[in-house]
N, C-alpha and C. Protein backbone atom coordinates (compact mmCIF):
# COMPACT_ATOMS: atom_id res chain seq x y z
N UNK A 1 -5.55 -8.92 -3.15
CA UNK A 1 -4.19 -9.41 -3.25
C UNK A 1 -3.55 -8.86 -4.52
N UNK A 2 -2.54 -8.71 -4.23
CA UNK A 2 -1.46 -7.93 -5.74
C UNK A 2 -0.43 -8.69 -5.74
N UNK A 3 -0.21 -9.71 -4.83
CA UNK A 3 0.96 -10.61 -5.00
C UNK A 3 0.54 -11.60 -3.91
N UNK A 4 0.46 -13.28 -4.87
CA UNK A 4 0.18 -14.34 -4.34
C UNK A 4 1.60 -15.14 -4.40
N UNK A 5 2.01 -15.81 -3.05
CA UNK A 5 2.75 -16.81 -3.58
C UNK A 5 4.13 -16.65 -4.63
N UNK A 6 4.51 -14.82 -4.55
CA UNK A 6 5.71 -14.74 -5.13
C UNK A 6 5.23 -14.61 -6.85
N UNK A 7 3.82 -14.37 -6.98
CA UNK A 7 3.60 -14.29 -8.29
C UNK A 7 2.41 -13.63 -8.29
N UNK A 8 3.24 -11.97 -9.37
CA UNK A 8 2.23 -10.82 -9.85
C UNK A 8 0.73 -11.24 -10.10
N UNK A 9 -0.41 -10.72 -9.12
CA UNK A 9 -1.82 -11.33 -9.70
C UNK A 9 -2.16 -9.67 -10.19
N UNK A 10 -1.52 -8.56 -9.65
CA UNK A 10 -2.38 -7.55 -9.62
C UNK A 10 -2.57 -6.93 -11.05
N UNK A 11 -2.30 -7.42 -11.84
CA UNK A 11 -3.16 -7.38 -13.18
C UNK A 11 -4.58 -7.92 -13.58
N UNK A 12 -4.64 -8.81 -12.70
CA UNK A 12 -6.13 -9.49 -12.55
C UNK A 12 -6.78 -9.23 -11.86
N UNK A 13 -6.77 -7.86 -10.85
CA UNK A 13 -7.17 -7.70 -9.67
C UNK A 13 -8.86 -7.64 -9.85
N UNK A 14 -9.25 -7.02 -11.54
CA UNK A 14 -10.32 -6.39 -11.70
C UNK A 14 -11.22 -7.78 -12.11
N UNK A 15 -10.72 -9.12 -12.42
CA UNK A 15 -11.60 -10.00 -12.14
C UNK A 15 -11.28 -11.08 -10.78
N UNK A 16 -10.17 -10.44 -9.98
CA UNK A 16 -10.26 -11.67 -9.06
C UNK A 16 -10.74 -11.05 -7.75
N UNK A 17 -10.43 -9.39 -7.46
CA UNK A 17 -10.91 -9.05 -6.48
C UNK A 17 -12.02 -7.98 -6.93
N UNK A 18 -12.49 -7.95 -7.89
CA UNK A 18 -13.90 -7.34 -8.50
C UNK A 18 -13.88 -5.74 -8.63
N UNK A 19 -12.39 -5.16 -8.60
CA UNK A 19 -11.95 -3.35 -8.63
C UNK A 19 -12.42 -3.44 -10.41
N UNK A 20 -12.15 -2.15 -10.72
CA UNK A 20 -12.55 -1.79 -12.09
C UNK A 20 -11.90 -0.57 -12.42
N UNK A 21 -11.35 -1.61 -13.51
CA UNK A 21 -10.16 -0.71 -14.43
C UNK A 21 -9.72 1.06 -13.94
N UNK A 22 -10.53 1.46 -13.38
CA UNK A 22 -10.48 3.04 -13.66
C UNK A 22 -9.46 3.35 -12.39
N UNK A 23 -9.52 2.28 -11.40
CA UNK A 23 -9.02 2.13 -9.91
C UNK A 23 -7.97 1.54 -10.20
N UNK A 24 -7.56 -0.17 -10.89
CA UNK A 24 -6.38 -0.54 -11.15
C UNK A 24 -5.76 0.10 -11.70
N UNK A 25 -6.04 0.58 -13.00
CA UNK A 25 -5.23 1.26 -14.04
C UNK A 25 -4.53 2.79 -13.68
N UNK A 26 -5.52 3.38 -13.23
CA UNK A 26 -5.63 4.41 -13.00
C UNK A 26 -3.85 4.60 -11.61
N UNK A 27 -3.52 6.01 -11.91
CA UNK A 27 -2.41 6.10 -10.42
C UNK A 27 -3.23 7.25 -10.01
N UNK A 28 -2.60 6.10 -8.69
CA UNK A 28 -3.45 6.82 -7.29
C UNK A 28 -2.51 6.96 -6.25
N UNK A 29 -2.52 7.32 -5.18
CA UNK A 29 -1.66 7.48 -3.82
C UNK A 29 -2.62 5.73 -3.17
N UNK A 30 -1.28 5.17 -3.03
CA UNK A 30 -1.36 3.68 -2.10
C UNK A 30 -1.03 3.27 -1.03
N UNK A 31 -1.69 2.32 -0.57
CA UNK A 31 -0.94 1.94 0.65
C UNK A 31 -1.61 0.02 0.30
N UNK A 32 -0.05 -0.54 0.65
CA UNK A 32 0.08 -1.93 0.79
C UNK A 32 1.01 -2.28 1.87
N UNK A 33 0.84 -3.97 2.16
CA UNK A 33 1.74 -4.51 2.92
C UNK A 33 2.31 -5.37 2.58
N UNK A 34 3.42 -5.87 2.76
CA UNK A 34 3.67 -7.03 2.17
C UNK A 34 4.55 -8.05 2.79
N UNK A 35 4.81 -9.17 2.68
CA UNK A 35 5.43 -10.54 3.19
C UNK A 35 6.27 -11.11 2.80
N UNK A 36 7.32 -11.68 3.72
CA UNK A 36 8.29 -12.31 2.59
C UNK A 36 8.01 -13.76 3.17
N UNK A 37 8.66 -14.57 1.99
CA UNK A 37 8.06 -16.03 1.80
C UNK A 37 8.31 -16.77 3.99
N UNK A 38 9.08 -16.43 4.28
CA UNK A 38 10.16 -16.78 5.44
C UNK A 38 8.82 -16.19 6.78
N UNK A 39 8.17 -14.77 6.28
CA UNK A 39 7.49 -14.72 7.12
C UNK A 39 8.16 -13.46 8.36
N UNK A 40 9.02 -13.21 8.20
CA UNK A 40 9.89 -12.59 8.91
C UNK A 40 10.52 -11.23 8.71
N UNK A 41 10.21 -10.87 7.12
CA UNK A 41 9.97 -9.55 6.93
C UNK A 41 8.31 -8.74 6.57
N UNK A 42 8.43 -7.75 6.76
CA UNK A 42 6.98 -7.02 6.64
C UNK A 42 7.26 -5.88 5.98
N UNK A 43 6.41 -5.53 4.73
CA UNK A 43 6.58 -4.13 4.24
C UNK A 43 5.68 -3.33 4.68
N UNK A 44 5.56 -2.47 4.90
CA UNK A 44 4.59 -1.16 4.87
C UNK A 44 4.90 -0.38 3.94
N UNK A 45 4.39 0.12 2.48
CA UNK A 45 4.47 1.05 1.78
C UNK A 45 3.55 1.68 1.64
N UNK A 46 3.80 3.20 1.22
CA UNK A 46 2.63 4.15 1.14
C UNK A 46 3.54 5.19 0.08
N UNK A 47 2.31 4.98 -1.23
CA UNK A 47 2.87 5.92 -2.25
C UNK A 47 2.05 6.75 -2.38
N UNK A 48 2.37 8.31 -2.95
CA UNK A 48 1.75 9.78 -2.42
C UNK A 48 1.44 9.45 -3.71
N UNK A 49 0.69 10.54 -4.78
CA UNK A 49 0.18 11.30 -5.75
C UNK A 49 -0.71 12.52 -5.82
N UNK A 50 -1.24 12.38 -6.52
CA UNK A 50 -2.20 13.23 -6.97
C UNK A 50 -1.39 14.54 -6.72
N UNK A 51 -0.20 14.77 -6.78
CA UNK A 51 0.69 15.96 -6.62
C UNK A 51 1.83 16.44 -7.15
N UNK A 52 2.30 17.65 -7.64
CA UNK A 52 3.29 17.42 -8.35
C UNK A 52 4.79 17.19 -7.50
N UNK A 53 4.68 16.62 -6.90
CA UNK A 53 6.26 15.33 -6.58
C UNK A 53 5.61 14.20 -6.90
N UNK A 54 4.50 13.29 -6.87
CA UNK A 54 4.04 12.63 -7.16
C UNK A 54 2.65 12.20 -7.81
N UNK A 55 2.75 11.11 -8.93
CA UNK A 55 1.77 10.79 -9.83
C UNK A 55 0.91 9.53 -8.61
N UNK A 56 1.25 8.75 -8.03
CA UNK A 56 0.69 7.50 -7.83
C UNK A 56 1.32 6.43 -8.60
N UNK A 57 0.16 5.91 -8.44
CA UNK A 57 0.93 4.37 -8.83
C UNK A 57 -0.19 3.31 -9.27
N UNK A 58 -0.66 2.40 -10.10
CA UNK A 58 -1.32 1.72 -10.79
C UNK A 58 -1.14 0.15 -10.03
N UNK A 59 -1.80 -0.18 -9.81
CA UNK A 59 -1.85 -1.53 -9.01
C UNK A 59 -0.89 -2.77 -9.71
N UNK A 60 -1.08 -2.26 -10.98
CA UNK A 60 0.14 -3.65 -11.45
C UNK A 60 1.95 -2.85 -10.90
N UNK A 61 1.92 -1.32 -11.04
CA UNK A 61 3.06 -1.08 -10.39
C UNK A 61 3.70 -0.92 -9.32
N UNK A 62 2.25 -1.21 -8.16
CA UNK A 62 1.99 -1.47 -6.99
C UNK A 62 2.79 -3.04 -6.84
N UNK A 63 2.49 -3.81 -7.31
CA UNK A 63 2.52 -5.53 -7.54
C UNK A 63 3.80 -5.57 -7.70
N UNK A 64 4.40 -4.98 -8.74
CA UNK A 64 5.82 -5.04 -9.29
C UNK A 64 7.01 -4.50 -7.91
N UNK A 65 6.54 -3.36 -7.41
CA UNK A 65 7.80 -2.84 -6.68
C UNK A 65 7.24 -3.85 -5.38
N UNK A 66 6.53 -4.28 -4.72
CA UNK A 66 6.09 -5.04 -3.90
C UNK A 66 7.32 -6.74 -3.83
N UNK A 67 6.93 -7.08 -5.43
CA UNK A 67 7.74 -8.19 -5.50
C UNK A 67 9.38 -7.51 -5.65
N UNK A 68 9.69 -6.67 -5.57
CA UNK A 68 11.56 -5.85 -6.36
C UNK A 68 11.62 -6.14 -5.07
N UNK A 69 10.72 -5.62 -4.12
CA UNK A 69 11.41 -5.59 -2.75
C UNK A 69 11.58 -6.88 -1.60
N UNK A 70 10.79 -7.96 -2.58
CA UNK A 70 10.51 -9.08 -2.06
C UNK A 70 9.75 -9.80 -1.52
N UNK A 71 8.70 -9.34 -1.20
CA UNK A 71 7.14 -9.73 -0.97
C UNK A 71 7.07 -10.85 -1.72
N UNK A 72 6.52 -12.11 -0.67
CA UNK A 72 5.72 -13.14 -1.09
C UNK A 72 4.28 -12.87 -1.62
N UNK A 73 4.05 -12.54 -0.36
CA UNK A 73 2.41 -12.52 -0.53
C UNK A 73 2.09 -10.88 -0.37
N UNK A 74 1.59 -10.00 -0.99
CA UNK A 74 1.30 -8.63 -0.28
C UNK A 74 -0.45 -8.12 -0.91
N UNK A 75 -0.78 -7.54 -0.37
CA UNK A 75 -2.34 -6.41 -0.68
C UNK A 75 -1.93 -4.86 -0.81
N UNK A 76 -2.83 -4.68 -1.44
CA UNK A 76 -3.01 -3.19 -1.45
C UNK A 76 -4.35 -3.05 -0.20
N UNK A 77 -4.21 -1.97 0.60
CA UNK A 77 -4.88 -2.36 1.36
C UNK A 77 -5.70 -0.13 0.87
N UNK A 78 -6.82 0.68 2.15
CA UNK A 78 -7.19 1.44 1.71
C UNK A 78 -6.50 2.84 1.15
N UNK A 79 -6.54 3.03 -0.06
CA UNK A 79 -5.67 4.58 -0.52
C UNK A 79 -6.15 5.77 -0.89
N UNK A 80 -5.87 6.48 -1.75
CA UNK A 80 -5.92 8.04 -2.60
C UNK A 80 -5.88 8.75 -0.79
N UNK A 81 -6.94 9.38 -0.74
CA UNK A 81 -6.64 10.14 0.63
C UNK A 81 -5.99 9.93 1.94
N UNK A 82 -6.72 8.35 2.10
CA UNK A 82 -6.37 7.68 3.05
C UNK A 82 -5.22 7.21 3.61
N UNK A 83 -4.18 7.12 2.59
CA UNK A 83 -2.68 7.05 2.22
C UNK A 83 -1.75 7.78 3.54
N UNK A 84 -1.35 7.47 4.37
CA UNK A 84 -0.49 7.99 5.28
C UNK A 84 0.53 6.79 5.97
N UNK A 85 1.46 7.32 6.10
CA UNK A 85 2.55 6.77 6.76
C UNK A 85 3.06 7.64 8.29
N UNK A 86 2.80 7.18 9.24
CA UNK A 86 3.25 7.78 10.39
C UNK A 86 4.80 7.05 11.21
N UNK A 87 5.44 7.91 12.17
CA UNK A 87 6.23 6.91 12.29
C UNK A 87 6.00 8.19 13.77
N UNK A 88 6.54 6.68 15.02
CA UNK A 88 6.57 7.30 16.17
C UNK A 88 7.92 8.56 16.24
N UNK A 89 7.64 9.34 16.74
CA UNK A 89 9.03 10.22 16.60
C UNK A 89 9.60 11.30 15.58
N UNK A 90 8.67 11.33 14.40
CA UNK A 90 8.54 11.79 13.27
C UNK A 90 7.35 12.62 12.48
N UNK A 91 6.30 11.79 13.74
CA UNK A 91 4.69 11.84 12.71
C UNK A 91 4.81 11.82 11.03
N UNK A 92 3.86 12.30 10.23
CA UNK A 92 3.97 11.77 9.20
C UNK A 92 5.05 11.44 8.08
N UNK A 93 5.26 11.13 7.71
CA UNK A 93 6.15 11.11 6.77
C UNK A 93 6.54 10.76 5.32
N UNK A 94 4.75 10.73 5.36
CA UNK A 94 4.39 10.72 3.68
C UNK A 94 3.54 12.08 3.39
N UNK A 95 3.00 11.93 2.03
CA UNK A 95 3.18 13.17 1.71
C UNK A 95 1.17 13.34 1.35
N UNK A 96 0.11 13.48 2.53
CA UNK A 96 -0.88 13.49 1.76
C UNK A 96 -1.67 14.41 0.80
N UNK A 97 -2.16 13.52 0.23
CA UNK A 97 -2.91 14.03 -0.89
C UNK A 97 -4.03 14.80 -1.05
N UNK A 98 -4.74 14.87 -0.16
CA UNK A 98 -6.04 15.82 0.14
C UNK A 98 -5.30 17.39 0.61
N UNK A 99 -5.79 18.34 -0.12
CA UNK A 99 -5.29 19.55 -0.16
C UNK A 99 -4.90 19.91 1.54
N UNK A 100 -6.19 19.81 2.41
CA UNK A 100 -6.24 19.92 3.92
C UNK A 100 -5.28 18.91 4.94
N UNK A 101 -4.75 18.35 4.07
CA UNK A 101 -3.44 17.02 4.83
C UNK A 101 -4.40 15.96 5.07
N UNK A 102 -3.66 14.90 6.17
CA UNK A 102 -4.12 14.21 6.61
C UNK A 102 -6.06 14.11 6.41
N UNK A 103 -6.50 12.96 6.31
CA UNK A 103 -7.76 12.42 6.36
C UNK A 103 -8.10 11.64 7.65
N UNK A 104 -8.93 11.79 8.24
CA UNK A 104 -9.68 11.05 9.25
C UNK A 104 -10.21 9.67 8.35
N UNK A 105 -9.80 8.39 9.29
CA UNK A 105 -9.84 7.47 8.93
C UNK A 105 -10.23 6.12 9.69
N UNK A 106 -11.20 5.25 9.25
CA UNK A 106 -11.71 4.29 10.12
C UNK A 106 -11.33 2.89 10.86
N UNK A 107 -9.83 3.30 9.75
CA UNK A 107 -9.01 1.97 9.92
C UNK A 107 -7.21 1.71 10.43
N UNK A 108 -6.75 0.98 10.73
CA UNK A 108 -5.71 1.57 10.67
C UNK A 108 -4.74 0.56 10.60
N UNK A 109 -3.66 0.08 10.26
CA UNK A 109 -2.37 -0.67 10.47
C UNK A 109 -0.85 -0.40 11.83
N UNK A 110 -1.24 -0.64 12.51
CA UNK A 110 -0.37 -0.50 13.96
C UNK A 110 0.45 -1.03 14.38
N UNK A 111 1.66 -1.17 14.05
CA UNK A 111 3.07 -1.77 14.68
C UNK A 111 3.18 -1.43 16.03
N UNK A 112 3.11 -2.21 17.27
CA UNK A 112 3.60 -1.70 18.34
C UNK A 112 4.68 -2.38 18.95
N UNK A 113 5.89 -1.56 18.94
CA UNK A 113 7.08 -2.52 19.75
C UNK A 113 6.71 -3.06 21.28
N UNK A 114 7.01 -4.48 21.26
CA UNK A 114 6.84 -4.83 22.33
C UNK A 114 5.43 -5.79 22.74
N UNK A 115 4.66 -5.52 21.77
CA UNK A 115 3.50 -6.08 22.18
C UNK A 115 3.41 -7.80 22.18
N UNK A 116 2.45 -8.40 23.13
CA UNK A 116 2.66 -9.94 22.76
C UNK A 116 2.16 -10.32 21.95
N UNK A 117 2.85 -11.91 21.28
CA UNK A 117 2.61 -12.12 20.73
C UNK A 117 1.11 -13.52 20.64
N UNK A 118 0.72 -13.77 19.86
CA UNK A 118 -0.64 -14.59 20.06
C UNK A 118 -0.58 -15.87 19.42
């Protein structure tokens, strides 16, 4: 978590979710989601680096633009390579970071219009 409850934790991340300094501190290419208190908005962000248009981003500055944009509650969820943003109609539209593009990946975050709900 990088934002509980409308309030910055991701400075603490390295004793509350057990990362280490070199990962928080450090900018990296990210990917988070985030919530607004209401429940009714959803972020998907994905920040590039390791490139020159982009540095990354440090988990407390992760935390910060998370809450600018209004996130209640949000995570950083998996990044550096893994980092992609797709959009139907567009394909990617972030910028990855591994010299060869895109990374094969085990996980994924999936918006599908239309789908039911549970």
């Amino acid at each position: 978590m990088i934002v509980r409850g409308d309030v910055d934790v991701s400075a603490a991340t390295d004793s509350l979710e057990g990362t280490f300094p070199r990962f928080s501190a450090g900018r990296h290419p990210r990917s988070a989601v985030g919530v607004s208190r209401d429940g009714r908005t959803l972020w998907l962000v994905a920040v590039g680096g390791r490139s020159t248009t982009s540095v990354g981003m440090t988990l407390p500055e992760l935390g910060a633009l998370l809450r600018e944009l209004g996130a209640w509650d949000a995570m950083n969820l998996d990044g550096g390579g893994s980092t992609a943003l797709v959009l139907r109609g567009r394909g990617v539209v972030s910028a990855p970071s591994d010299p060869a593009g895109e990374r094969t990946v085990g996980s994924v975050v999936l918006l599908i219009e239309g789908a039911a709900r549970r």
